[in-house]
PDB file of N, CA and C in Angstrom:
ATOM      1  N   UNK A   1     115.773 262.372  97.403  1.00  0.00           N
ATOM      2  CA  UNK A   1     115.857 263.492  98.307  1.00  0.00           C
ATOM      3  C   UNK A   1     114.746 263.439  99.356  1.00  0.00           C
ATOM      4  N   UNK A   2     114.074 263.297  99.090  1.00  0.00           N
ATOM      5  CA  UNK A   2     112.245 263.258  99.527  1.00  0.00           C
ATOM      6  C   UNK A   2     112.466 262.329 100.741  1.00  0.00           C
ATOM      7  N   UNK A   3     112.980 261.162 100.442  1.00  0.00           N
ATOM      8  CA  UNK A   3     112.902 259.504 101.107  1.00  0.00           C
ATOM      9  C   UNK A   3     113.828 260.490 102.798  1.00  0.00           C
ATOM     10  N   UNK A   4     115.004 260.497 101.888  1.00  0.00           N
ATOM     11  CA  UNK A   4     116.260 260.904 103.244  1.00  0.00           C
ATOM     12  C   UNK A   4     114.928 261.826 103.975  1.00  0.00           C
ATOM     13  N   UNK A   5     114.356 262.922 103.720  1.00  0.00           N
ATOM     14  CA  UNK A   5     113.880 264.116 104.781  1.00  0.00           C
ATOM     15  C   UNK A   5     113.211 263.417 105.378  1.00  0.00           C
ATOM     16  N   UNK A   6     112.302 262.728 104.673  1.00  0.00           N
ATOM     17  CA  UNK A   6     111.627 261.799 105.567  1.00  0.00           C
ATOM     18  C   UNK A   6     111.936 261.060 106.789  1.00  0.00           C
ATOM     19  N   UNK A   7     112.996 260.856 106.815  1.00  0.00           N
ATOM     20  CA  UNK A   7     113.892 259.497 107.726  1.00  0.00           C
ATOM     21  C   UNK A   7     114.493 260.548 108.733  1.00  0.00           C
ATOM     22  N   UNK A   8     115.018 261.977 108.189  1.00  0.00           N
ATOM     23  CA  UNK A   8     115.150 262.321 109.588  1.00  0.00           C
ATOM     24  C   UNK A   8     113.711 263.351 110.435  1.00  0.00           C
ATOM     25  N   UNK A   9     113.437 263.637 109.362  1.00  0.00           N
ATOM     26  CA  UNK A   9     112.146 264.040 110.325  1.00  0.00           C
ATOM     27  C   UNK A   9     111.794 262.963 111.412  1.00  0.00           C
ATOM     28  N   UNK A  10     111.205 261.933 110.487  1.00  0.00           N
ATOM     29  CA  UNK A  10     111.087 260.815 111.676  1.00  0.00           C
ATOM     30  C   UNK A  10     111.812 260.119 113.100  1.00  0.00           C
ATOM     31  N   UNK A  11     113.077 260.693 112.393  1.00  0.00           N
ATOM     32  CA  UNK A  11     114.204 260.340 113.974  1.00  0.00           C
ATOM     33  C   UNK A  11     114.328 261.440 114.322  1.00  0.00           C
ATOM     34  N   UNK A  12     113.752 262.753 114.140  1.00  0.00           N
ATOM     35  CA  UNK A  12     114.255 263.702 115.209  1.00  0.00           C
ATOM     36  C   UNK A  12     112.249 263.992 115.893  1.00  0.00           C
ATOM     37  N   UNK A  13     111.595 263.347 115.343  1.00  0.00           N
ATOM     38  CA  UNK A  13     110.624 263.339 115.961  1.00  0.00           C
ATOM     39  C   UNK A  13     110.571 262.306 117.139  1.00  0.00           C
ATOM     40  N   UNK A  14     111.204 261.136 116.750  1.00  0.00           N
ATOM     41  CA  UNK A  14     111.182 260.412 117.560  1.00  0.00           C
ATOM     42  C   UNK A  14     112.144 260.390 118.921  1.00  0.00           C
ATOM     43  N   UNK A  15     113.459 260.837 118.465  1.00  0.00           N
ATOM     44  CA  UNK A  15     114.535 261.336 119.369  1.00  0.00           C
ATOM     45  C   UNK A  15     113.567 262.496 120.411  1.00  0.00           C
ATOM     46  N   UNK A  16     113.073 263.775 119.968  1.00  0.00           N
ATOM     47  CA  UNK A  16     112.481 264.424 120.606  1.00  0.00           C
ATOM     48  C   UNK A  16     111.241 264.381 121.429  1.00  0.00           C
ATOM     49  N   UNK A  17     110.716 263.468 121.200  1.00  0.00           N
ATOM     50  CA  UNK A  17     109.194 262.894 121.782  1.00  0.00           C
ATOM     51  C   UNK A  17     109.590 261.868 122.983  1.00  0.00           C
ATOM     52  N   UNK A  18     110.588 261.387 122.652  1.00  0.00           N
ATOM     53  CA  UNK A  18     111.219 260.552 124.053  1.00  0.00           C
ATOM     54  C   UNK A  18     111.816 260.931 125.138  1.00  0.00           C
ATOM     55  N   UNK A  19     112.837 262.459 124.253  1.00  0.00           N
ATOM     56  CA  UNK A  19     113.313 263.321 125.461  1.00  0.00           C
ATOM     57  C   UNK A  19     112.043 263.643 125.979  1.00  0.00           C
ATOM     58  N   UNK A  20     111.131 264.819 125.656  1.00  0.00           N
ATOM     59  CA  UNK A  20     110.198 264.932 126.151  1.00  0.00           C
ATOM     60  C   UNK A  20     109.568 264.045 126.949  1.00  0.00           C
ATOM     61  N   UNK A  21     108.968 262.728 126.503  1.00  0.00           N
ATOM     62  CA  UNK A  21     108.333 261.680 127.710  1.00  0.00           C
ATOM     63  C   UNK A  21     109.356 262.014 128.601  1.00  0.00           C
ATOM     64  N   UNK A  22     110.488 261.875 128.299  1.00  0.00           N
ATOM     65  CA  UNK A  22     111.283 261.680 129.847  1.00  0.00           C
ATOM     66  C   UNK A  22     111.244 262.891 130.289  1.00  0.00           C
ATOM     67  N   UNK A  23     111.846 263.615 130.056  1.00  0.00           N
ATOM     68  CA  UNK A  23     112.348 264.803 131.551  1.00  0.00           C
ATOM     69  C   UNK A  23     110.337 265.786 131.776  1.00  0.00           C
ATOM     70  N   UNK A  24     109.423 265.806 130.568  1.00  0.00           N
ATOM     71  CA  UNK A  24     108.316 266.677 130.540  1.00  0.00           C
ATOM     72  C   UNK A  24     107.284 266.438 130.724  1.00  0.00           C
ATOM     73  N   UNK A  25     106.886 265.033 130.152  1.00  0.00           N
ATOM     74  CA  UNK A  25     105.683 264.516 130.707  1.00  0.00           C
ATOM     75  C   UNK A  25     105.935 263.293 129.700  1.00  0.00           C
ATOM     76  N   UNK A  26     105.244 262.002 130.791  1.00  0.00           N
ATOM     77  CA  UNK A  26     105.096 260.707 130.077  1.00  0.00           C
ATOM     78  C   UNK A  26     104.030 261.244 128.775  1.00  0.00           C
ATOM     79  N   UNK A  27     102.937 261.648 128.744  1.00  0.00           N
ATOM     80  CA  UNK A  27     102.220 261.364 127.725  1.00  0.00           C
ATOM     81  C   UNK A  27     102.781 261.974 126.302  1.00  0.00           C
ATOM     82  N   UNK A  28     103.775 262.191 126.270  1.00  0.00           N
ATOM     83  CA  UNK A  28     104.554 262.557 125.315  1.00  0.00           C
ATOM     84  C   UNK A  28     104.999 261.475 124.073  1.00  0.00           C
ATOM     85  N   UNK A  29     104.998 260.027 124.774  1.00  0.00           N
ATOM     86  CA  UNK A  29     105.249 258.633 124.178  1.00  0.00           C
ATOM     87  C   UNK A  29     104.037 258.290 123.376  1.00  0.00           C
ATOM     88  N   UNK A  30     102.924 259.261 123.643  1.00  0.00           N
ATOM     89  CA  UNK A  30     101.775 258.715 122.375  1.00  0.00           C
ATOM     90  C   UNK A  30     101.948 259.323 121.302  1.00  0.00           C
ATOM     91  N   UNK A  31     103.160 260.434 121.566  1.00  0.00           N
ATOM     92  CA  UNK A  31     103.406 261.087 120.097  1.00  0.00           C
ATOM     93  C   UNK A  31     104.221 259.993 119.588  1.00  0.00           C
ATOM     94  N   UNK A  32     105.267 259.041 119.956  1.00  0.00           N
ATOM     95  CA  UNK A  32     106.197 258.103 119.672  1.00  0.00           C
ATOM     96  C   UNK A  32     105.412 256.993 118.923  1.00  0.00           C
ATOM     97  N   UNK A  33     104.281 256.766 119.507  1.00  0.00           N
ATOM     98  CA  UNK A  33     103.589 255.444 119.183  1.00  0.00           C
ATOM     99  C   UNK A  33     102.995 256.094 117.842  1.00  0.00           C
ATOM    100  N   UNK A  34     102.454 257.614 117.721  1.00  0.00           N
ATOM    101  CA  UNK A  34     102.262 257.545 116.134  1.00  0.00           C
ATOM    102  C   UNK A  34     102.684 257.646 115.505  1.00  0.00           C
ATOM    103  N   UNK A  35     104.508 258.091 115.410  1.00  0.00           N
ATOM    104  CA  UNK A  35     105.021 257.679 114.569  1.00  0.00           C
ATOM    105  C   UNK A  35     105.817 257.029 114.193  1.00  0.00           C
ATOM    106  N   UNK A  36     105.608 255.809 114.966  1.00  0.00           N
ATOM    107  CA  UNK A  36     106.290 254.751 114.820  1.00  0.00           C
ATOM    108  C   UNK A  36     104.878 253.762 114.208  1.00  0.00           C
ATOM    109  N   UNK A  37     103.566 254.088 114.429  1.00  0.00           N
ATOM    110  CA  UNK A  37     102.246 253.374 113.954  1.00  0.00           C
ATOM    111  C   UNK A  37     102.790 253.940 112.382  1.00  0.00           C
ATOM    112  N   UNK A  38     102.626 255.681 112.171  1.00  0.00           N
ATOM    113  CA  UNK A  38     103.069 255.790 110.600  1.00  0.00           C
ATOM    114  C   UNK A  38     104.201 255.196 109.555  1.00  0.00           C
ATOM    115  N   UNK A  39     104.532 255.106 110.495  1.00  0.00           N
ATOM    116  CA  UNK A  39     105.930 254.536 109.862  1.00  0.00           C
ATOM    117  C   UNK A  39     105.585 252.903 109.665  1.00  0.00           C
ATOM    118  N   UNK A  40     105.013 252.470 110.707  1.00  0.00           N
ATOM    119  CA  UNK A  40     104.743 250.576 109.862  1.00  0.00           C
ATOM    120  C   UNK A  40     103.395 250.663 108.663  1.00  0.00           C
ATOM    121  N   UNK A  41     102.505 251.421 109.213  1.00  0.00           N
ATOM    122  CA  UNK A  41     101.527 251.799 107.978  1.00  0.00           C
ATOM    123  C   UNK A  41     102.059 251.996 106.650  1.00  0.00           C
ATOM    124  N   UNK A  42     102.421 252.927 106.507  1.00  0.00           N
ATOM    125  CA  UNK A  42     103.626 253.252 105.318  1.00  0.00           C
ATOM    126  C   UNK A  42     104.571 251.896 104.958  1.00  0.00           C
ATOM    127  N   UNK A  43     104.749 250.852 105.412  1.00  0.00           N
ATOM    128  CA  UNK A  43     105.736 250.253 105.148  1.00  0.00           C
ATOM    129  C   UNK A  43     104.791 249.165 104.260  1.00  0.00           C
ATOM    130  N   UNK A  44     103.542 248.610 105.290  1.00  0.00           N
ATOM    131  CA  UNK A  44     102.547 248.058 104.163  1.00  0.00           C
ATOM    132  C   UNK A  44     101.725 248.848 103.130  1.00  0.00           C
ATOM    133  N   UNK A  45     101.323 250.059 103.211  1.00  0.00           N
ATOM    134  CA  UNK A  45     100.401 250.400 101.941  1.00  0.00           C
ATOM    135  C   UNK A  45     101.264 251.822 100.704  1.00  0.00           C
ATOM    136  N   UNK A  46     102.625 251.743 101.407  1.00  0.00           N
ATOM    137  CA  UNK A  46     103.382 252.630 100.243  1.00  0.00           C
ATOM    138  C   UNK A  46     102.861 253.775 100.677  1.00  0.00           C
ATOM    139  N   UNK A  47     102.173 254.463 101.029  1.00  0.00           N
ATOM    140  CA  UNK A  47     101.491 255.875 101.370  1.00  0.00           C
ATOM    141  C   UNK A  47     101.974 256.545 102.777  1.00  0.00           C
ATOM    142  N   UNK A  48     102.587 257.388 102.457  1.00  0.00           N
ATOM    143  CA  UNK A  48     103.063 258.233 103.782  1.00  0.00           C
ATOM    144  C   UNK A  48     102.951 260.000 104.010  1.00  0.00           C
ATOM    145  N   UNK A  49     101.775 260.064 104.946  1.00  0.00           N
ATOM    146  CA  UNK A  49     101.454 261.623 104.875  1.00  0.00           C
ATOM    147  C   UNK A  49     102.491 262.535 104.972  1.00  0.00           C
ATOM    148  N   UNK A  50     103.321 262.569 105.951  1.00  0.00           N
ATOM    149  CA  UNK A  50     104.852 263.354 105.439  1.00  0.00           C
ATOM    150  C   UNK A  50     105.113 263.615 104.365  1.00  0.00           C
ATOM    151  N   UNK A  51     105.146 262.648 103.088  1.00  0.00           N
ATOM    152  CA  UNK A  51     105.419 262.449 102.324  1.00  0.00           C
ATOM    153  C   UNK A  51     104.898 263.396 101.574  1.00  0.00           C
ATOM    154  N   UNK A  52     103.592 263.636 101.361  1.00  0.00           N
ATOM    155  CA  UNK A  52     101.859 264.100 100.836  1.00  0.00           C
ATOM    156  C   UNK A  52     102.652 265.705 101.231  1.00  0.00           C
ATOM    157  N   UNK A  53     102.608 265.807 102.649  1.00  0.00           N
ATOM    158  CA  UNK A  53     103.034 267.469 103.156  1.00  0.00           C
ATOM    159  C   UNK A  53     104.320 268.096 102.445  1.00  0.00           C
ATOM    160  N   UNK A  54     105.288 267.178 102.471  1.00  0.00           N
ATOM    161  CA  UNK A  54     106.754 267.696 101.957  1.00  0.00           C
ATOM    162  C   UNK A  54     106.768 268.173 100.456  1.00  0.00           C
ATOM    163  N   UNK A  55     105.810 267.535  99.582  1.00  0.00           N
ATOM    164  CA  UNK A  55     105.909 267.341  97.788  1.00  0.00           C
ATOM    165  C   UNK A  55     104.807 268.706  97.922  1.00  0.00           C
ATOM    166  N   UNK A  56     103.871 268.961  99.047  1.00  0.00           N
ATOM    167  CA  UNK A  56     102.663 270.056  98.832  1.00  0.00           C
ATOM    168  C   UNK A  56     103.522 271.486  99.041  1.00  0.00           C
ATOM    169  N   UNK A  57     104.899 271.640 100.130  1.00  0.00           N
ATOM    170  CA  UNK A  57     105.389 272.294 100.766  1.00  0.00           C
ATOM    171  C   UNK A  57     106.332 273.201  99.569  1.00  0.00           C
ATOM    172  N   UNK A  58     106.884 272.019  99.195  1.00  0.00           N
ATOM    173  CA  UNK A  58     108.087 272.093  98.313  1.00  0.00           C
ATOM    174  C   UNK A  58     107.313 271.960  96.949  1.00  0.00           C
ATOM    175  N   UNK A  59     106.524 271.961  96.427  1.00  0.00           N
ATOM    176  CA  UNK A  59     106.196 271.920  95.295  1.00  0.00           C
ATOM    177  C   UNK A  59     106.537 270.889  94.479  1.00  0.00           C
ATOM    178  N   UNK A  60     106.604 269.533  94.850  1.00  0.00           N
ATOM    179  CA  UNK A  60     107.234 268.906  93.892  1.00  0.00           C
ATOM    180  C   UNK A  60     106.305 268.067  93.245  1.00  0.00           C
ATOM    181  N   UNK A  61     106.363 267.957  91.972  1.00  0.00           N
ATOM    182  CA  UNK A  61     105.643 266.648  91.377  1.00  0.00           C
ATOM    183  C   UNK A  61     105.918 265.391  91.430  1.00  0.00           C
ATOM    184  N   UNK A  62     105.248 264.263  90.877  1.00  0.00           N
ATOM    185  CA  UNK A  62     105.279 262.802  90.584  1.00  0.00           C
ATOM    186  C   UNK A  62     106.376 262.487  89.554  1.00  0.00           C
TER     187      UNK A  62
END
């Protein structure tokens, strides 16, 4: 369950941070670059702060 929220948070962050660069302001694409930086981080060390927020949010355990 956890994994999926993750994946769209991340594409509607990313979908939305691009609209934004475009029609609102370019510097909007450094929001893109971090989470697309989190997202390769996470891919080498298994650890993803989303991740950390969603289980704190929702209460969920290990």
């Amino acid at each position: 369950m956890i994994n999926k929220l993750i994946k769209r948070i991340a594409g509607f962050f990313i979908i939305l941070s691009v609209l934004l660069g475009m029609y609102v302001n370019p510097n909007f694409y450094w929001f893109t670059l971090f989470v697309g930086a989190n997202l390769l981080q996470s891919s080498f060390t298994n650890w993803c702060l989303m991740e950390d927020i969603l289980r704190k949010v929702f209460k969920i355990k290990d």
